[in-house]
N, C-alpha and C. Protein backbone atom coordinates (compact mmCIF):
# COMPACT_ATOMS: atom_id res chain seq x y z
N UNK A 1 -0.81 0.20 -2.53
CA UNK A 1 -1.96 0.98 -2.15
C UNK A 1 -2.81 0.16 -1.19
N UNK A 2 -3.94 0.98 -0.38
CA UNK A 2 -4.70 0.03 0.51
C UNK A 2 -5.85 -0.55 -0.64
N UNK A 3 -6.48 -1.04 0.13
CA UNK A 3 -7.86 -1.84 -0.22
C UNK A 3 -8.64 -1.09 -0.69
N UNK A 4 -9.12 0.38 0.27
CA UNK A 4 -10.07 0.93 -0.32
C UNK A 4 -10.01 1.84 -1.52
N UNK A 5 -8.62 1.92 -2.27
CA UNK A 5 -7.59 2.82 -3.11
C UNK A 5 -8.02 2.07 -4.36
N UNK A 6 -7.77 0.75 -3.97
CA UNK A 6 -7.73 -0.19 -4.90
C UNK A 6 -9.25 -0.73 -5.56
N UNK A 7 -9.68 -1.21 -4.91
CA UNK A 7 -10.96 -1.20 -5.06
C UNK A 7 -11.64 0.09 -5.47
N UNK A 8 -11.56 1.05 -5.15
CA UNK A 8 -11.86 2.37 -6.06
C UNK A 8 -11.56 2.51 -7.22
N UNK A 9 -10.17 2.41 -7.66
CA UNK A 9 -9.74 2.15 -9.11
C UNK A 9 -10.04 1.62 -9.76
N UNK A 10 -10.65 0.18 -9.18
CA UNK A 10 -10.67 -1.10 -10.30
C UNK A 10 -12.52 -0.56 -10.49
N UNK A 11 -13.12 -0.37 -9.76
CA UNK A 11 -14.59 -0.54 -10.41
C UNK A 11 -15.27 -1.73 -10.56
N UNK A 12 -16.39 -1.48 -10.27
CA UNK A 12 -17.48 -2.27 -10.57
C UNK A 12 -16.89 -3.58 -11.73
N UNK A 13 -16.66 -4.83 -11.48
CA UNK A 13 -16.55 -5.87 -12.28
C UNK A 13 -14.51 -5.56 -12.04
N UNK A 14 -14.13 -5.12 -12.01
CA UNK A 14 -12.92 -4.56 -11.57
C UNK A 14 -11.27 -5.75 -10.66
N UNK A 15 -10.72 -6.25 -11.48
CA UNK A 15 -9.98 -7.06 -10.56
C UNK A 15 -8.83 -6.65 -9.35
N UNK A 16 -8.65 -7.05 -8.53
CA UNK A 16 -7.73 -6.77 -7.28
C UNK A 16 -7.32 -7.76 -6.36
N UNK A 17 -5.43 -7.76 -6.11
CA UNK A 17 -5.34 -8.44 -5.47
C UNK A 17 -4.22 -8.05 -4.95
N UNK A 18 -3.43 -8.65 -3.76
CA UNK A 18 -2.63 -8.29 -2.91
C UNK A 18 -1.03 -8.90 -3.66
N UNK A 19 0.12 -8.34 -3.15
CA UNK A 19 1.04 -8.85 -3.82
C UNK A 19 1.43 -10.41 -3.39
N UNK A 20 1.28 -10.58 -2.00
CA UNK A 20 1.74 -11.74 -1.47
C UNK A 20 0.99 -12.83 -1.95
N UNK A 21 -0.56 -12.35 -2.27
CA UNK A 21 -0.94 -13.37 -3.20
C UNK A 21 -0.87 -14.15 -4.83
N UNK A 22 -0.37 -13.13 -5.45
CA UNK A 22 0.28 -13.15 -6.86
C UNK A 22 1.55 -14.09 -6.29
N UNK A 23 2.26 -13.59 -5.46
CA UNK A 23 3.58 -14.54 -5.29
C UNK A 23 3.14 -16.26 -5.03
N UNK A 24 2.44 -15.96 -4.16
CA UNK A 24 1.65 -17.40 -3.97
C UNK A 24 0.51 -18.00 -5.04
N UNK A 25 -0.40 -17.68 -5.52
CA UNK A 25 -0.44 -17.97 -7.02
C UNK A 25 -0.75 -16.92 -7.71
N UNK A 26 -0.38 -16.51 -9.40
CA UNK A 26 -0.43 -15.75 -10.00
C UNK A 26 -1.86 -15.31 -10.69
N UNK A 27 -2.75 -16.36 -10.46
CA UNK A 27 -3.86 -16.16 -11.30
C UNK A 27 -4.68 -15.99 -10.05
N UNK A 28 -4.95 -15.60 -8.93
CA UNK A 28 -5.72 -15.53 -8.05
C UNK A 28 -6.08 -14.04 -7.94
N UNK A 29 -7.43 -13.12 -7.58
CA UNK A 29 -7.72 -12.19 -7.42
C UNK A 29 -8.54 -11.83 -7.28
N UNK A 30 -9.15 -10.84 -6.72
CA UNK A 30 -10.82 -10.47 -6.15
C UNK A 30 -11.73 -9.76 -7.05
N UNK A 31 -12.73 -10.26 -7.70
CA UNK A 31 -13.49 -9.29 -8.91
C UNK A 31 -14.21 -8.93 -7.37
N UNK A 32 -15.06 -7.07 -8.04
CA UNK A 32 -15.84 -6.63 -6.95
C UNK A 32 -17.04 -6.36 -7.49
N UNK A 33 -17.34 -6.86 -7.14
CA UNK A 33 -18.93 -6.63 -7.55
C UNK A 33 -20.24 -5.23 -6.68
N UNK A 34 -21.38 -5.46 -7.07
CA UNK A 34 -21.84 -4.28 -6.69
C UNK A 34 -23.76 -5.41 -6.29
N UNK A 35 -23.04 -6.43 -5.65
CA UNK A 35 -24.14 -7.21 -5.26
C UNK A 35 -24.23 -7.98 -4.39
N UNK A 36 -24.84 -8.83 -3.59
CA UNK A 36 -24.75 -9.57 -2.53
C UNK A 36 -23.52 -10.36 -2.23
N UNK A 37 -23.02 -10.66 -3.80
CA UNK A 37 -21.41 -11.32 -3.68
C UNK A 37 -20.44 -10.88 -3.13
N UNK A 38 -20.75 -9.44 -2.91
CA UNK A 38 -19.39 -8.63 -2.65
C UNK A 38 -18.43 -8.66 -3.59
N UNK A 39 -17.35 -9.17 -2.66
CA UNK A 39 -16.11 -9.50 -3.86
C UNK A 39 -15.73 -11.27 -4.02
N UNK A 40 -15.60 -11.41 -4.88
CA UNK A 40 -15.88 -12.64 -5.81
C UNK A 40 -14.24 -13.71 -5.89
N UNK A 41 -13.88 -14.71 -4.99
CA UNK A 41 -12.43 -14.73 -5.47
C UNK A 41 -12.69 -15.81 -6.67
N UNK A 42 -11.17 -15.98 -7.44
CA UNK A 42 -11.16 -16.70 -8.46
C UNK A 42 -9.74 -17.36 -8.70
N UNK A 43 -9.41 -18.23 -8.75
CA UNK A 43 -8.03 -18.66 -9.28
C UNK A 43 -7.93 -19.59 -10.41
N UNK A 44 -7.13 -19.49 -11.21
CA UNK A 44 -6.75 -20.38 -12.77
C UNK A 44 -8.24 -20.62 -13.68
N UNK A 45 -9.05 -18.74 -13.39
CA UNK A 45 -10.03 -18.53 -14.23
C UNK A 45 -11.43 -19.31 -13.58
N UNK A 46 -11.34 -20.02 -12.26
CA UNK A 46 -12.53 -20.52 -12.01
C UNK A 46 -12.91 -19.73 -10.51
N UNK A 47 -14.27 -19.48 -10.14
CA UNK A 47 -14.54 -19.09 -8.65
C UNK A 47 -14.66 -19.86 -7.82
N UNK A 48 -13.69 -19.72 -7.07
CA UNK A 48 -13.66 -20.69 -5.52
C UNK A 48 -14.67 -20.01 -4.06
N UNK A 49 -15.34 -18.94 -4.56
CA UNK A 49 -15.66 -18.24 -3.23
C UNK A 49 -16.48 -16.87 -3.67
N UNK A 50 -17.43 -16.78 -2.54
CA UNK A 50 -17.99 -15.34 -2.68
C UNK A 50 -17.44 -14.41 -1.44
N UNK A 51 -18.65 -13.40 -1.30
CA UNK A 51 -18.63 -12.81 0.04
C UNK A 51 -17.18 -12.51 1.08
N UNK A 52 -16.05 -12.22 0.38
CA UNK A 52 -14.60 -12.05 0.67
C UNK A 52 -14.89 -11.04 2.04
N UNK A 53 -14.40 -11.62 3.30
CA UNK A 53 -14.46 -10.63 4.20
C UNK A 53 -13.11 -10.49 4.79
N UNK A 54 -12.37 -9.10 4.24
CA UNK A 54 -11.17 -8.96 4.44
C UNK A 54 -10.87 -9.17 6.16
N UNK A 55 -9.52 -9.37 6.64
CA UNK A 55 -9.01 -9.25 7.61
C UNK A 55 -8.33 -8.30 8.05
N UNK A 56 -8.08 -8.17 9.55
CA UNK A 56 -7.60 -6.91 9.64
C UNK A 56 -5.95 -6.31 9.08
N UNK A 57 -5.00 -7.61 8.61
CA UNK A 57 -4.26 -7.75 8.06
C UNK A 57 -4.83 -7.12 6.81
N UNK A 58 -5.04 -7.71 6.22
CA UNK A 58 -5.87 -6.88 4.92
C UNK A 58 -6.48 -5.63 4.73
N UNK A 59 -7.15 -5.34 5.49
CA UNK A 59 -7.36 -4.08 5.63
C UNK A 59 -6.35 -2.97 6.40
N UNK A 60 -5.20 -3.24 6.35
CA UNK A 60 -4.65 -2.18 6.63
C UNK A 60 -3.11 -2.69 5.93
N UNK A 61 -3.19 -3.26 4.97
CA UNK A 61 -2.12 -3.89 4.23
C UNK A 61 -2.30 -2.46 3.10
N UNK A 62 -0.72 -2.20 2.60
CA UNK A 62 -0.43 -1.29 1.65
C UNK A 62 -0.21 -2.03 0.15
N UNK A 63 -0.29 -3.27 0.20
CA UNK A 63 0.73 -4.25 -1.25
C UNK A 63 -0.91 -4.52 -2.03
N UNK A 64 -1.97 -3.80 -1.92
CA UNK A 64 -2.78 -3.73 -3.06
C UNK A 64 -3.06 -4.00 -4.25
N UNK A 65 -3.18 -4.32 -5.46
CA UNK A 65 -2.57 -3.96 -6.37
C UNK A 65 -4.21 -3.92 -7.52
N UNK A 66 -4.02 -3.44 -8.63
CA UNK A 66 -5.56 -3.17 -9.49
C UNK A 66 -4.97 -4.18 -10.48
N UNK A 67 -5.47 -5.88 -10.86
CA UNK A 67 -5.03 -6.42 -12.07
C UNK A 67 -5.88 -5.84 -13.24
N UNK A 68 -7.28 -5.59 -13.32
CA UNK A 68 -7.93 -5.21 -14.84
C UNK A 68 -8.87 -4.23 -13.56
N UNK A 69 -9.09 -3.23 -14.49
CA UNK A 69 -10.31 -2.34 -14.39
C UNK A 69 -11.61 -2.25 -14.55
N UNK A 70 -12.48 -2.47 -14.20
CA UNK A 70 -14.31 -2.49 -14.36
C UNK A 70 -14.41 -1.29 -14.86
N UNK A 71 -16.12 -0.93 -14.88
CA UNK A 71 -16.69 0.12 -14.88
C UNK A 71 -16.68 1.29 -13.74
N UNK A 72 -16.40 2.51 -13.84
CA UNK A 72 -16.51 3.54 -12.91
C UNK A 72 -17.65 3.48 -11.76
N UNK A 73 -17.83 3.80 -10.65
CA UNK A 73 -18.75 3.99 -9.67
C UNK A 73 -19.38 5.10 -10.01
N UNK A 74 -20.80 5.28 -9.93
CA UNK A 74 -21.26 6.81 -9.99
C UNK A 74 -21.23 7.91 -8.36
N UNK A 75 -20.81 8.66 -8.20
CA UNK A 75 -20.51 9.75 -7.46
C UNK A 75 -19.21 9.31 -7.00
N UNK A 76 -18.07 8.66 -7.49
CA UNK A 76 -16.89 8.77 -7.00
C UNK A 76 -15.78 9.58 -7.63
């Protein structure tokens, strides 16, 4: 799925990450937040990074994927 598929699904607090990155490490993935952080990366449970500003590779990449689910968005 794309980015914005994915990130829809997962929700607020919500994890997501791409496949090529699971291949490259397994514990890496983007929580999304609903605050100045944006989206939040993290690998082997610790945060390495805020403010994730996808690329255009990324943003038009289909290998998406939802690892855990957050809370719902309201009006989506």
């Amino acid at each position: 799925m794309n980015i914005f598929e994915a990130v829809k699904i997962a929700g607020i607090g919500g994890k997501v990450t791409r496949s090529r990155d699971i291949e490259a490490d397994p514990t890496f993935y983007y929580q999304i937040t609903n605050t100045l952080a944006r989206l939040i990366m993290f690998t082997h449970g610790e945060q390495i990074g805020i403010r994730y500003e996808p690329s255009y590779d990324d943003l038009v990449a289909n290998d998406w994927v939802v690892i855990k689910k957050g809370t719902s968005v309201k009006g989506s």
